[in-house]
N, C-alpha and C. Protein backbone atom coordinates (compact mmCIF):
# COMPACT_ATOMS: atom_id res chain seq x y z
N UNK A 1 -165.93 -110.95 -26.37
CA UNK A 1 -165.97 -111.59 -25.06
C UNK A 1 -167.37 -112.14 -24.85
N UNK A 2 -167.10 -113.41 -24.43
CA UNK A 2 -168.52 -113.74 -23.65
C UNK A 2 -169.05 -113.50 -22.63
N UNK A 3 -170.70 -112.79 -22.90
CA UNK A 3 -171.08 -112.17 -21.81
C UNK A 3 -171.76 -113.18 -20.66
N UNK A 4 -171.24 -114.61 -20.72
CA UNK A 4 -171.74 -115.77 -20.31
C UNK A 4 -170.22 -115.84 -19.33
N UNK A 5 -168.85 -115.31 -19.30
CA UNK A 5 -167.91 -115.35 -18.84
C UNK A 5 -168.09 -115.02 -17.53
N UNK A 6 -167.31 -115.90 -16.50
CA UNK A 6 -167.51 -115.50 -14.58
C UNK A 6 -166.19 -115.04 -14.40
N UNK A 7 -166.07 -113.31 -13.89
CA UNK A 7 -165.34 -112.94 -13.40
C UNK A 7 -165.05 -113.23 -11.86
N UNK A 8 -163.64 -113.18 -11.38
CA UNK A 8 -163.03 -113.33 -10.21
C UNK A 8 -162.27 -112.33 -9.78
N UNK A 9 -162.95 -111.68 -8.57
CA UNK A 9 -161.64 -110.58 -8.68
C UNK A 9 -160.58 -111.10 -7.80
N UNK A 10 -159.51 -110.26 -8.27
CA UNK A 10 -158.32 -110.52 -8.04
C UNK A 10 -157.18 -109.47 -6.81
N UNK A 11 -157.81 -108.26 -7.64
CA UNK A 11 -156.73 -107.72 -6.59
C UNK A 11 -157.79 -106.38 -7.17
N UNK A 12 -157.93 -105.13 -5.83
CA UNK A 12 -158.87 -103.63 -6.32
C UNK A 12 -158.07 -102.75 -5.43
N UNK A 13 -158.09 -101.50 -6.00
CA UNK A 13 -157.64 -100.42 -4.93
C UNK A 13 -157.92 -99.41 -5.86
N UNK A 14 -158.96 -98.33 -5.45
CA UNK A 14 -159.21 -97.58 -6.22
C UNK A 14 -160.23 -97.40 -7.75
N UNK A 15 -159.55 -96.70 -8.07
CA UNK A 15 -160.08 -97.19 -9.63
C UNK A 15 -159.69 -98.57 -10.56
N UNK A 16 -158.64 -99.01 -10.02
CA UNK A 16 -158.00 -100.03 -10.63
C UNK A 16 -158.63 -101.20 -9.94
N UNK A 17 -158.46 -102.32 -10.81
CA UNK A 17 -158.45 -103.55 -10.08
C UNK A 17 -158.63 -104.72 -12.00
N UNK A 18 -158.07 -106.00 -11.07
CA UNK A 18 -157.58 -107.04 -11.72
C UNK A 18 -158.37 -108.24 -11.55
N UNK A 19 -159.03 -109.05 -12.17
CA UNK A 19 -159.94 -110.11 -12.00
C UNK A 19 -159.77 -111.05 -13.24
N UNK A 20 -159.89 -111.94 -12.92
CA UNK A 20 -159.37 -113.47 -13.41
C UNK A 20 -160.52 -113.88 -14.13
N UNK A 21 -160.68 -114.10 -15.73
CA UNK A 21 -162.01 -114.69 -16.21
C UNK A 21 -161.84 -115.84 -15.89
N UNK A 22 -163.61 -116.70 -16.24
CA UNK A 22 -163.06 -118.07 -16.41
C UNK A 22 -162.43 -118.62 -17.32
N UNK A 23 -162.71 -117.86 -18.76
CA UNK A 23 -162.11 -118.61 -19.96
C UNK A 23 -160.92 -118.53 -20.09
N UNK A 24 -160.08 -117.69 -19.14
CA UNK A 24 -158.15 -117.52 -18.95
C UNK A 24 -157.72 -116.47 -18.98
N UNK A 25 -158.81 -115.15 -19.04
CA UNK A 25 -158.25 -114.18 -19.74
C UNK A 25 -158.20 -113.55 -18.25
N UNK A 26 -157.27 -112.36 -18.19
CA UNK A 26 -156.86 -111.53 -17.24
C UNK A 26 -157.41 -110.18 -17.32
N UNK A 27 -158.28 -109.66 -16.64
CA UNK A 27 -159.14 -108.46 -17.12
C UNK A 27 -158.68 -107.26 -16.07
N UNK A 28 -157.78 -106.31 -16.35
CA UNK A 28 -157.13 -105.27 -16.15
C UNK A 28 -157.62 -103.87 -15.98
N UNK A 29 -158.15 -103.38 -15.10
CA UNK A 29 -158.94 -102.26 -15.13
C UNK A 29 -158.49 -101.08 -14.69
N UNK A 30 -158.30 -99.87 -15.03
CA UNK A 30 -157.91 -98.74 -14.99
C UNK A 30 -159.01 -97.11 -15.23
N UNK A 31 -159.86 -97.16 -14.02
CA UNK A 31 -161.42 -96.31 -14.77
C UNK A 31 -161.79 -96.96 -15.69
N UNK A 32 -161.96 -96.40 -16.74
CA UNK A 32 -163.19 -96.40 -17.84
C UNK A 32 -162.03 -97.51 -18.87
N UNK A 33 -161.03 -97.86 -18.82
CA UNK A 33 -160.32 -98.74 -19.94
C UNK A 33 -159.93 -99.99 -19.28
N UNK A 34 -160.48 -100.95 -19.81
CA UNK A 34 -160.15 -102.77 -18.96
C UNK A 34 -159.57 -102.80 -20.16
N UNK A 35 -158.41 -103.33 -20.27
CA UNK A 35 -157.61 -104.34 -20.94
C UNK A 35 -157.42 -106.04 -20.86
N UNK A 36 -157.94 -106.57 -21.54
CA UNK A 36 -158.17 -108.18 -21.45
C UNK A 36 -156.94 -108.88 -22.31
N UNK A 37 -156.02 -109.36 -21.21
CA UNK A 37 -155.00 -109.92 -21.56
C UNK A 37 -154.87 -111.77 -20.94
N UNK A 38 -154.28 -111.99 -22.25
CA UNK A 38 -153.60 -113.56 -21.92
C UNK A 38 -152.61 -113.49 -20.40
N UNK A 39 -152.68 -114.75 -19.32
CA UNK A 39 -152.01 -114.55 -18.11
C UNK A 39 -151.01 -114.15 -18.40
N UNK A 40 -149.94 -114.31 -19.42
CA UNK A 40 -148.45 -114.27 -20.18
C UNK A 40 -148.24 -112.56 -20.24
N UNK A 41 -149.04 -112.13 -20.94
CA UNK A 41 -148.84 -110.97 -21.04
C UNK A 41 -148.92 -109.85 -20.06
N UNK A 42 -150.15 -110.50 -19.24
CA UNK A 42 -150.35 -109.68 -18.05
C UNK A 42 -148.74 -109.71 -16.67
N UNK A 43 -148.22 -111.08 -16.97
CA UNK A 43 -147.19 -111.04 -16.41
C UNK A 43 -146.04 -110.39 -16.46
N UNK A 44 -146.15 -109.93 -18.05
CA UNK A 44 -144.87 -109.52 -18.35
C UNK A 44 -145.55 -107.75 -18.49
N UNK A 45 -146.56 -107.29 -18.42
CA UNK A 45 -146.78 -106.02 -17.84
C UNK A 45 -146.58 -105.94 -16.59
N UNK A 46 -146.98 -106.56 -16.01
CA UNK A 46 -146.68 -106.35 -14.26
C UNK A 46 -145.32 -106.21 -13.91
N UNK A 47 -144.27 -106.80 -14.77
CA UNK A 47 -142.87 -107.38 -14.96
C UNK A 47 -142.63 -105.38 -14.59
N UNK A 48 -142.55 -104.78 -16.08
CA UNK A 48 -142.60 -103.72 -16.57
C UNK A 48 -142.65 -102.75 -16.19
N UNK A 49 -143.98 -102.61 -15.40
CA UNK A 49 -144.94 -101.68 -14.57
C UNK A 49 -143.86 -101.65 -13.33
N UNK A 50 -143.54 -102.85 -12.61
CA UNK A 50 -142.47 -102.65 -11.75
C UNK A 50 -141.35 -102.41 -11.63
N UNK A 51 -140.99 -102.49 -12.72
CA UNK A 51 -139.64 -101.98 -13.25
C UNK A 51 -139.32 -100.54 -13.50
N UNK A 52 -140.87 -100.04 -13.85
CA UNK A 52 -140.84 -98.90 -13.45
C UNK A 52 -140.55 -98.17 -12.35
N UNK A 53 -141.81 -98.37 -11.90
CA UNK A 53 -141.69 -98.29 -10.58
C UNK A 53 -140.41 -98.06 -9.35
N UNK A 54 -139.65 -98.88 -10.18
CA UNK A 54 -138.26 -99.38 -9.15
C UNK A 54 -137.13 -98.43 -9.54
N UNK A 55 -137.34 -97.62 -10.93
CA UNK A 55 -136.29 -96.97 -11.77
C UNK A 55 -137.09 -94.90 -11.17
N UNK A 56 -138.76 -95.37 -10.80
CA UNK A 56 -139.09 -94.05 -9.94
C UNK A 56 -138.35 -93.67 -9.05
N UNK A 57 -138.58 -94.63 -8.21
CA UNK A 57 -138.18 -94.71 -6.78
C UNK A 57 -137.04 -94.42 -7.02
N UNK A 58 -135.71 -94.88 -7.51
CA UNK A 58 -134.46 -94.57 -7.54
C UNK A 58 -134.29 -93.36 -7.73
N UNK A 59 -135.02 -92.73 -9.21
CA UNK A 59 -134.56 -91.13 -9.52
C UNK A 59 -135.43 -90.27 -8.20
N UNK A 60 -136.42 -90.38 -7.40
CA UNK A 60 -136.38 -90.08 -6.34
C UNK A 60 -135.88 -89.53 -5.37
N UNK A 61 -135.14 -90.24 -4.74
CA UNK A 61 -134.04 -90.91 -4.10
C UNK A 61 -132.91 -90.16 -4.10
N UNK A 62 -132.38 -90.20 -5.42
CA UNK A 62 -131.38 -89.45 -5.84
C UNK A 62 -131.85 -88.02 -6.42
N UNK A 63 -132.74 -87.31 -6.47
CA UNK A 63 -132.83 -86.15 -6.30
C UNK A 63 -133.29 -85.82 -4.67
N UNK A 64 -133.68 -86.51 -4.00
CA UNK A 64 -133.54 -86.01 -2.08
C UNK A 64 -132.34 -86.30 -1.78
N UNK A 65 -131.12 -86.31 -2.24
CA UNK A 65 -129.88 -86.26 -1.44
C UNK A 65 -128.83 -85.79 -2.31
């Protein structure tokens, strides 16, 4: 990576947060591990991540009733 690269942040809460390079790359942060992904990929984690998410919530759900 270039250390000449301008980050943008994007979205923070916590330890996490998401910021937009200039050169395209999507920089993914989780504590101490950033993952630098193409926009494509980052989309289709987010895809994923919510899909999770949505399959939590359900088994949830269905163990409170």
């Amino acid at each position: 990576m270039d250390s000449k690269c301008e980050k943008r942040m994007l979205a923070a809460h916590g330890p996490f947060k998401v910021q937009m390079c200039d050169c395209g790359a999507v920089h993914l942060t989780a504590g101490f591990v950033t993952l630098r992904l193409e926009p494509s990929a980052y989309r289709e984690l987010a895809a994923v991540v919510n899909e999770g998410l949505l399959g939590l919530t359900e088994q949830i759900a269905r163990a409170l009733n």
